[in-house]
PDB file of N, CA and C in Angstrom:
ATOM      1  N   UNK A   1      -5.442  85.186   2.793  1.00  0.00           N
ATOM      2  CA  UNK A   1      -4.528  84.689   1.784  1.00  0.00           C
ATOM      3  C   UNK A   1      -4.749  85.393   0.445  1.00  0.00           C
ATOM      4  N   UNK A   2      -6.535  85.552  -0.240  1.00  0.00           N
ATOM      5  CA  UNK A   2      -6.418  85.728  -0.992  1.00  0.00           C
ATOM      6  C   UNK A   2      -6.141  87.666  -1.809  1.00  0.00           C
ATOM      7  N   UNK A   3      -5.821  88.623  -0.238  1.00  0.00           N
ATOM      8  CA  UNK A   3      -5.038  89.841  -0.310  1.00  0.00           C
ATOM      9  C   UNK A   3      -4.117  90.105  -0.424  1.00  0.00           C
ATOM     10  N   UNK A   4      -2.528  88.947  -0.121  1.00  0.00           N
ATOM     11  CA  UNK A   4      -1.683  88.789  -0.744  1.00  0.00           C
ATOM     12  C   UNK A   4      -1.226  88.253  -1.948  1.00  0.00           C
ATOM     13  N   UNK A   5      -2.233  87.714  -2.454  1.00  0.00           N
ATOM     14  CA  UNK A   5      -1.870  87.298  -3.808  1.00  0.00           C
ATOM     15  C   UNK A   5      -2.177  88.712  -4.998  1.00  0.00           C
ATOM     16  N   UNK A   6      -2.597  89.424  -5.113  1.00  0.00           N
ATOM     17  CA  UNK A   6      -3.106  90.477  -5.890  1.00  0.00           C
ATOM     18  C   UNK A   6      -1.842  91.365  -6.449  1.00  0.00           C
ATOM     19  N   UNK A   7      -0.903  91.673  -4.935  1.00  0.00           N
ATOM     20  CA  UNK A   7       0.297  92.759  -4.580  1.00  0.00           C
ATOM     21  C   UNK A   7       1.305  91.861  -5.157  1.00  0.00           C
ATOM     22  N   UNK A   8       1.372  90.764  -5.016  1.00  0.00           N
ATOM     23  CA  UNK A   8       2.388  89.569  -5.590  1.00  0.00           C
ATOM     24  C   UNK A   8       2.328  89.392  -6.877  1.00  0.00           C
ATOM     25  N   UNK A   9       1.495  89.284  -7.852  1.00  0.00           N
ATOM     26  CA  UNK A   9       0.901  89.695  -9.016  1.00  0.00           C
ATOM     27  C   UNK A   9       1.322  90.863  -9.674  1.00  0.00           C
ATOM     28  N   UNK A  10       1.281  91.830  -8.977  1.00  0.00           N
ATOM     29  CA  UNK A  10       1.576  93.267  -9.252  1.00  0.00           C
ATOM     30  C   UNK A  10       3.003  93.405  -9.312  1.00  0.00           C
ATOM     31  N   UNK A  11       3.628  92.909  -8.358  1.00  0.00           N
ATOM     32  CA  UNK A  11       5.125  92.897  -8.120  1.00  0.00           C
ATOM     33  C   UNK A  11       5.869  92.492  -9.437  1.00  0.00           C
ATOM     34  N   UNK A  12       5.278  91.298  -9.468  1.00  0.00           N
ATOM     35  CA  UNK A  12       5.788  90.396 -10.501  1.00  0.00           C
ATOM     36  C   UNK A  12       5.294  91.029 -12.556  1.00  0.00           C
ATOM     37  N   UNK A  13       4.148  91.513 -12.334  1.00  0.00           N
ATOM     38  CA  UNK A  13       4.098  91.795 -13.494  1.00  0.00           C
ATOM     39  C   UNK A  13       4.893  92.540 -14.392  1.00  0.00           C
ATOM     40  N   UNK A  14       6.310  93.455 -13.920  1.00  0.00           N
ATOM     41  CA  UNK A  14       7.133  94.028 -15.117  1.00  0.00           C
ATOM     42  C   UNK A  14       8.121  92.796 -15.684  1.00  0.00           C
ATOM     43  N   UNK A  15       8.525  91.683 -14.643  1.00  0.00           N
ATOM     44  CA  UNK A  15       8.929  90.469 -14.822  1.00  0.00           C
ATOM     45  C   UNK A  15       8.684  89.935 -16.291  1.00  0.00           C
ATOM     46  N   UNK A  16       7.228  89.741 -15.634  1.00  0.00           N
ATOM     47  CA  UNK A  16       6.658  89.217 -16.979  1.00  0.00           C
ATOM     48  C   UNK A  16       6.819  89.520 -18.279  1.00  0.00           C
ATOM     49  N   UNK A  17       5.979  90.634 -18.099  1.00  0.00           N
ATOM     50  CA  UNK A  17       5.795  91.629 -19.378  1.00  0.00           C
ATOM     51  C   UNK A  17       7.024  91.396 -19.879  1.00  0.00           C
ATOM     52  N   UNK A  18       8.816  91.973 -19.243  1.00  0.00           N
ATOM     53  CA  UNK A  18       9.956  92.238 -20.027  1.00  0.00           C
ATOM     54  C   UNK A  18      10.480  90.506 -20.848  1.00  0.00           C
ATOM     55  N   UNK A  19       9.689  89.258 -19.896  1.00  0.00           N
ATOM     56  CA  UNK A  19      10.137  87.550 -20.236  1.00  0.00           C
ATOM     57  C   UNK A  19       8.915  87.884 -21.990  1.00  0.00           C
ATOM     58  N   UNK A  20       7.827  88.367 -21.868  1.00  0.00           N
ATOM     59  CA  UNK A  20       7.096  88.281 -23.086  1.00  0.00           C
ATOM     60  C   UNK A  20       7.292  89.328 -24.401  1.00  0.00           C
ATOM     61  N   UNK A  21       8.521  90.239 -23.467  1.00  0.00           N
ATOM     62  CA  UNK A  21       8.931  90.691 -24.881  1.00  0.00           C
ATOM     63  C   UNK A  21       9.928  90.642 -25.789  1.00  0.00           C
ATOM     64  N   UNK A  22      10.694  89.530 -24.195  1.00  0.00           N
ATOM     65  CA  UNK A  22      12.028  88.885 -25.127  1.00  0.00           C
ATOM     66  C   UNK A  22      11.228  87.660 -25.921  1.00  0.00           C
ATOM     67  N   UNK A  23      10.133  86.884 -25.677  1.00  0.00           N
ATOM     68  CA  UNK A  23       9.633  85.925 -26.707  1.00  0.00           C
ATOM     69  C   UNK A  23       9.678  86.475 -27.988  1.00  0.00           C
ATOM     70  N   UNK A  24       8.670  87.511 -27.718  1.00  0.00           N
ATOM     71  CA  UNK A  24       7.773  88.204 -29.051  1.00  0.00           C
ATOM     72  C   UNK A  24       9.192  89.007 -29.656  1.00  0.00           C
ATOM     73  N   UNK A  25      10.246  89.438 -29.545  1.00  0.00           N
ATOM     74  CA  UNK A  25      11.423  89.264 -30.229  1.00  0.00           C
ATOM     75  C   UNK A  25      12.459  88.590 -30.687  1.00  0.00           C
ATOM     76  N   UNK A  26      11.956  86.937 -30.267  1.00  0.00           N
ATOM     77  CA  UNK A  26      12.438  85.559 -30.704  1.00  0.00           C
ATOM     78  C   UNK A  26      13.857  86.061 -29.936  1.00  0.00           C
ATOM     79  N   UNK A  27      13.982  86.550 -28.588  1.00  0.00           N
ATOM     80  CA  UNK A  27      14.724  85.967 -27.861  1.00  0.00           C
ATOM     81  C   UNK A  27      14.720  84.883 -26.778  1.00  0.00           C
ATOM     82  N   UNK A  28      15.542  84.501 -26.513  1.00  0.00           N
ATOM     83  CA  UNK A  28      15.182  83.022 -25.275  1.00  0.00           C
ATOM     84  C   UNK A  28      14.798  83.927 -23.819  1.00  0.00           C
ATOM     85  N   UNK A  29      14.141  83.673 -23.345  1.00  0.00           N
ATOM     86  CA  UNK A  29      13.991  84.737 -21.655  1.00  0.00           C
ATOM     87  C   UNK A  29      14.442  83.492 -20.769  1.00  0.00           C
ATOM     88  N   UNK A  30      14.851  82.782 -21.058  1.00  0.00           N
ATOM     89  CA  UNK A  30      15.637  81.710 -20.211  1.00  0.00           C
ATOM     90  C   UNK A  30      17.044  81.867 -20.112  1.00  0.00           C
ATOM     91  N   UNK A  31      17.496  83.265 -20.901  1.00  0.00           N
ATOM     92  CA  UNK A  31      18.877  82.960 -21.387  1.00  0.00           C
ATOM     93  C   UNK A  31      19.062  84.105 -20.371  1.00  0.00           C
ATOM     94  N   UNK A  32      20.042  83.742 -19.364  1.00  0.00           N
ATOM     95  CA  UNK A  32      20.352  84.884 -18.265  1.00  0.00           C
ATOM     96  C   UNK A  32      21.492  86.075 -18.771  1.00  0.00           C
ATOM     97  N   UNK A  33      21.652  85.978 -19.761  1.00  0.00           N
ATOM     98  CA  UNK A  33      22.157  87.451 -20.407  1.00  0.00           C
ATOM     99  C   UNK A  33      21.095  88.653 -20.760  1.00  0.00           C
ATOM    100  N   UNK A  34      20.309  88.029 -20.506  1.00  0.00           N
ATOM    101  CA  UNK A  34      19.336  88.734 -20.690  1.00  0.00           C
ATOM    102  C   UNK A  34      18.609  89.666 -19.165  1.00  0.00           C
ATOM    103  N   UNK A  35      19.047  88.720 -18.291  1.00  0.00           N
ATOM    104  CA  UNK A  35      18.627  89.301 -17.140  1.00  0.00           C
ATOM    105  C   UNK A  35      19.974  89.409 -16.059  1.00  0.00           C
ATOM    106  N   UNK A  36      20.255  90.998 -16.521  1.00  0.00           N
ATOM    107  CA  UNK A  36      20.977  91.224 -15.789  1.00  0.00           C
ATOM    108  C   UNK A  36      20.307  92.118 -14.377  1.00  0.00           C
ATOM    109  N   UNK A  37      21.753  92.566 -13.478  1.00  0.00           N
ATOM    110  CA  UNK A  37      21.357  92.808 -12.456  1.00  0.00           C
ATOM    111  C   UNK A  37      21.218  94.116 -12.360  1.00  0.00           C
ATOM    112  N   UNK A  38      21.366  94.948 -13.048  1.00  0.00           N
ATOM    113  CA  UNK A  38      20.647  96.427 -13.882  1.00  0.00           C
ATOM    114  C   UNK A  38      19.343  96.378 -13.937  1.00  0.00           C
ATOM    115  N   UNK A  39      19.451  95.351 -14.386  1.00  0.00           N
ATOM    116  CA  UNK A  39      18.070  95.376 -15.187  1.00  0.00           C
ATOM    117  C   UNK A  39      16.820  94.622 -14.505  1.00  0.00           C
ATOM    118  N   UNK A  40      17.397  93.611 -13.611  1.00  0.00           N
ATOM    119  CA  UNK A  40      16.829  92.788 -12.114  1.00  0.00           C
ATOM    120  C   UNK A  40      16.287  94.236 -11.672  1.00  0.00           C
ATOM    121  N   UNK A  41      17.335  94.740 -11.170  1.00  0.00           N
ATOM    122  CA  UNK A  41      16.740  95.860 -10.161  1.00  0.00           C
ATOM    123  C   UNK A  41      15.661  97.123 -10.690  1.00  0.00           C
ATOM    124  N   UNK A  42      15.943  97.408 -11.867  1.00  0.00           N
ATOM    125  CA  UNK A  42      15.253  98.240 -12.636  1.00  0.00           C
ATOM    126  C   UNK A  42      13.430  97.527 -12.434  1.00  0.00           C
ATOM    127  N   UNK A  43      13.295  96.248 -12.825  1.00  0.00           N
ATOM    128  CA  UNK A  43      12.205  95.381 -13.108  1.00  0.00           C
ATOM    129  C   UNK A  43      11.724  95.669 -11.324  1.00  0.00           C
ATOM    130  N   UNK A  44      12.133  95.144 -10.590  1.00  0.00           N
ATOM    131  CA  UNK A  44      11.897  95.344  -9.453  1.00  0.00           C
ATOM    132  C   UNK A  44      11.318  96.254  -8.630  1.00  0.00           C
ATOM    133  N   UNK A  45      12.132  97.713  -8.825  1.00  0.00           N
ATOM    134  CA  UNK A  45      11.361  98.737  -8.572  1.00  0.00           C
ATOM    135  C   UNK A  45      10.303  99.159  -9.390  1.00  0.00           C
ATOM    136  N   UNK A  46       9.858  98.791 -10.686  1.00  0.00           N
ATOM    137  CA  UNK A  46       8.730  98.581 -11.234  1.00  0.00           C
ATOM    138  C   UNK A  46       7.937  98.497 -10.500  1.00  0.00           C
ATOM    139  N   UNK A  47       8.257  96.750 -10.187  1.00  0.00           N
ATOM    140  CA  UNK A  47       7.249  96.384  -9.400  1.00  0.00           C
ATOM    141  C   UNK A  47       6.667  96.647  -8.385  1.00  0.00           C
ATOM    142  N   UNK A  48       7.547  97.333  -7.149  1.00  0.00           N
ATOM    143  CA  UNK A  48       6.867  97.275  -6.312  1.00  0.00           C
ATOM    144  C   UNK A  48       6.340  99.258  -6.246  1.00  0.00           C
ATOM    145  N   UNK A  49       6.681 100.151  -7.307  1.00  0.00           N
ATOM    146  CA  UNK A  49       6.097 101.086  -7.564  1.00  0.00           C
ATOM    147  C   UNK A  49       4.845 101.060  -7.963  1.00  0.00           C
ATOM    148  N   UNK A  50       4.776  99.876  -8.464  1.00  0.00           N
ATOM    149  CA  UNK A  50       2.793  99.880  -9.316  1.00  0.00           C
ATOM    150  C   UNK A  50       2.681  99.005  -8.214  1.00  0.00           C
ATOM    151  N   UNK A  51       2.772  97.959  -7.255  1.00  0.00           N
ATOM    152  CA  UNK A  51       1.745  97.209  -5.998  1.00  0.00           C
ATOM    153  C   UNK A  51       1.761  98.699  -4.865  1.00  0.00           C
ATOM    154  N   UNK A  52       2.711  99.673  -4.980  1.00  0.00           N
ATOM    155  CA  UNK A  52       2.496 100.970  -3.728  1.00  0.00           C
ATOM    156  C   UNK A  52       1.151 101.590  -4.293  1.00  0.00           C
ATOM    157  N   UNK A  53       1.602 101.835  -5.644  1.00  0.00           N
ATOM    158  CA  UNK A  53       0.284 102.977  -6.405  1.00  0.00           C
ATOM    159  C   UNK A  53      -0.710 102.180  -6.054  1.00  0.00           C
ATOM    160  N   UNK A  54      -1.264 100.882  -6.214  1.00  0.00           N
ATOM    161  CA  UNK A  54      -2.478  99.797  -6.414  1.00  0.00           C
ATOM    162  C   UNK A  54      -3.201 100.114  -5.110  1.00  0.00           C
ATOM    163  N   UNK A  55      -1.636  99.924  -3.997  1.00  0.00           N
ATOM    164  CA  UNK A  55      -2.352  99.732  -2.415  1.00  0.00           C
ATOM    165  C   UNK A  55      -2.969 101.028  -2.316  1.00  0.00           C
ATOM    166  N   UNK A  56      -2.787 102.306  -2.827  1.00  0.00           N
ATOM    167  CA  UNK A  56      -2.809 103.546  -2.132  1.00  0.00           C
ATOM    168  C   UNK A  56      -4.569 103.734  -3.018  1.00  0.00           C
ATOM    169  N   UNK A  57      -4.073 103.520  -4.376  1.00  0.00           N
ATOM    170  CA  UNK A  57      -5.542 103.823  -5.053  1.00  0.00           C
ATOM    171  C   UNK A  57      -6.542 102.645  -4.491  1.00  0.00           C
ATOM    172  N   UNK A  58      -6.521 101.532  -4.042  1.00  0.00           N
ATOM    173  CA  UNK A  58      -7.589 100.525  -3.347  1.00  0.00           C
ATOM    174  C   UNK A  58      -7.716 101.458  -2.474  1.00  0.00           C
ATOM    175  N   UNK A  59      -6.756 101.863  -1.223  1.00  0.00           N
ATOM    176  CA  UNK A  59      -7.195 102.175  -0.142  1.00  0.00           C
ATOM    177  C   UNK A  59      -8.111 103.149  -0.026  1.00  0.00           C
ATOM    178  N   UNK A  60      -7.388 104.380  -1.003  1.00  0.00           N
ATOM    179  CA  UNK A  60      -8.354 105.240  -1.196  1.00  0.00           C
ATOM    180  C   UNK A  60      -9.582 105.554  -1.844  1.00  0.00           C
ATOM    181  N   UNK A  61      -9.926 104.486  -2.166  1.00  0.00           N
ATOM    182  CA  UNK A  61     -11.397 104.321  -2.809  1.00  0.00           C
ATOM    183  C   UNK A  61     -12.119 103.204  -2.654  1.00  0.00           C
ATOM    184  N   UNK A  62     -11.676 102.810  -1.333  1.00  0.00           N
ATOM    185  CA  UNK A  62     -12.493 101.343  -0.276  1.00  0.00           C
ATOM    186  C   UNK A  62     -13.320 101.654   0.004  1.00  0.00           C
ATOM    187  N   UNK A  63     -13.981 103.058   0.546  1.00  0.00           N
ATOM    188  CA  UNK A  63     -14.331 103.725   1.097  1.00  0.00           C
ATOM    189  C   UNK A  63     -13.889 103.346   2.860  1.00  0.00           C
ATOM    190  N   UNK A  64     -13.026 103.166   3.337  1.00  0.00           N
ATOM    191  CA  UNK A  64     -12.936 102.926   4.936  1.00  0.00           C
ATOM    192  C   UNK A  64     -12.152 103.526   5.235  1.00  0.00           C
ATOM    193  N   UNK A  65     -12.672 104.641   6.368  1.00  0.00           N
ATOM    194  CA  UNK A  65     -12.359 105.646   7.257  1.00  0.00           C
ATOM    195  C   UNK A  65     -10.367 105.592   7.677  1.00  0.00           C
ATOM    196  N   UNK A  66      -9.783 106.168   7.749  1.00  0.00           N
ATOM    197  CA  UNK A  66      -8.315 105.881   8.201  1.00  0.00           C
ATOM    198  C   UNK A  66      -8.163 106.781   9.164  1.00  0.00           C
ATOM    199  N   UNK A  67      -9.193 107.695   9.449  1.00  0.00           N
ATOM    200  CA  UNK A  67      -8.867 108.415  10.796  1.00  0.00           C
ATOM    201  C   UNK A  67     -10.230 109.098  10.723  1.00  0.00           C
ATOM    202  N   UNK A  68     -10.149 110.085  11.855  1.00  0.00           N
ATOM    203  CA  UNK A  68     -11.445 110.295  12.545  1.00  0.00           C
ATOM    204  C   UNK A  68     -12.141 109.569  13.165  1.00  0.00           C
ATOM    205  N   UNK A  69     -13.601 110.168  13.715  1.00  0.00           N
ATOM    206  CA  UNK A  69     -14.429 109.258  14.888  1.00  0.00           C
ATOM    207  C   UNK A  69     -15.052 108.195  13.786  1.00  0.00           C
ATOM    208  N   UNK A  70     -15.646 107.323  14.619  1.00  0.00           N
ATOM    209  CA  UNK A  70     -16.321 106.321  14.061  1.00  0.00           C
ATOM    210  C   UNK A  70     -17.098 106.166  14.803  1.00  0.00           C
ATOM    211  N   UNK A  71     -18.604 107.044  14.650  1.00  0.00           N
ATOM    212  CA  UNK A  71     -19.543 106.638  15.698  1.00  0.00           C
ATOM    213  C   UNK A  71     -20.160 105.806  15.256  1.00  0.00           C
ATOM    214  N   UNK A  72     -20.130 104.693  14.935  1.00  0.00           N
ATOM    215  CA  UNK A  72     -20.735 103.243  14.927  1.00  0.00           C
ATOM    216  C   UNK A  72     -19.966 102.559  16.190  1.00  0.00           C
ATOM    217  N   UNK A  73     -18.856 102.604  16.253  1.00  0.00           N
ATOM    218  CA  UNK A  73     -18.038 102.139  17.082  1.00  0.00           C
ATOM    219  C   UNK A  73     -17.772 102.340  18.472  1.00  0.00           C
ATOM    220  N   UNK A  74     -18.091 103.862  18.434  1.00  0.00           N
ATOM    221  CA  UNK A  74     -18.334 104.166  20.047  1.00  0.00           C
ATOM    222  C   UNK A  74     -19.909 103.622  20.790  1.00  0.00           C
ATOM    223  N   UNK A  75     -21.236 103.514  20.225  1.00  0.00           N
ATOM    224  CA  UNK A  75     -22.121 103.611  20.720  1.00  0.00           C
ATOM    225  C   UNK A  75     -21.837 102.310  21.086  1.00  0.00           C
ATOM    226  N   UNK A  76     -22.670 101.889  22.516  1.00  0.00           N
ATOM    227  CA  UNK A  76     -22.806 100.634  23.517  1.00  0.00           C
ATOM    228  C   UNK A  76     -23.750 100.065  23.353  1.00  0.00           C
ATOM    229  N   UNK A  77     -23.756  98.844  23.432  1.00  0.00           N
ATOM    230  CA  UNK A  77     -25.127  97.991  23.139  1.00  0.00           C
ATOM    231  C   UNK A  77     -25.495  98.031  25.033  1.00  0.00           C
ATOM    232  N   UNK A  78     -26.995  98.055  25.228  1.00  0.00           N
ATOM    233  CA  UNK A  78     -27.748  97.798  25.907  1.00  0.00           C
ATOM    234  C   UNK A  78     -27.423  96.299  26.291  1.00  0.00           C
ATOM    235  N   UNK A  79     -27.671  96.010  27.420  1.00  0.00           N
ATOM    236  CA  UNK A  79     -27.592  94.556  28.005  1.00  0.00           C
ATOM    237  C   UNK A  79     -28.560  94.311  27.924  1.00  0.00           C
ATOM    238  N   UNK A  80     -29.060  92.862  28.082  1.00  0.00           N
ATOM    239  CA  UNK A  80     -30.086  92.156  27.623  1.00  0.00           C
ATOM    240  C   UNK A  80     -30.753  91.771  29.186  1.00  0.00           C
ATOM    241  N   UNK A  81     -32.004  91.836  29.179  1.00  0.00           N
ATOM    242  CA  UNK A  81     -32.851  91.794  30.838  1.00  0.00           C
ATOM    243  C   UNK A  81     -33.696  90.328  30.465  1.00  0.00           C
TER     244      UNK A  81
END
């Protein structure tokens, strides 16, 4: 659960940011002239451009293998006598 909340966060944060800068310009961000569907979609691909970048820079500096061998994984445990 708590790996989807991070990307959801991310998504959402140009949302935000654009609702806190209609405050901090003493506009209403409740007022749906403000959120048009230009501008919906604009916010949107924001978002999910910075949760792609996030996933790609986590992934790539998890350190965990995405291809090649994994000899931890091939070797067999011994049975127990």
């Amino acid at each position: 659960m708590a790996r989807y909340i991070v990307p959801i966060l991310l998504f959402f944060l140009p949302f935000v940011l654009f609702a806190v800068y209609l405050w901090l310009t003493n506009r209403n961000p409740a007022d749906p002239s403000h959120w048009t569907t230009r501008g919906l979609v604009s916010l949107g691909a924001a978002g999910l451009v910075i949760a792609v970048v996030m996933f790609v820079l986590a992934g790539s500096y998890s350190g965990l293998q995405l291809s090649g061998r994994n000899d931890e994984a091939q070797q067999t445990i011994a049975p127990r006598r």
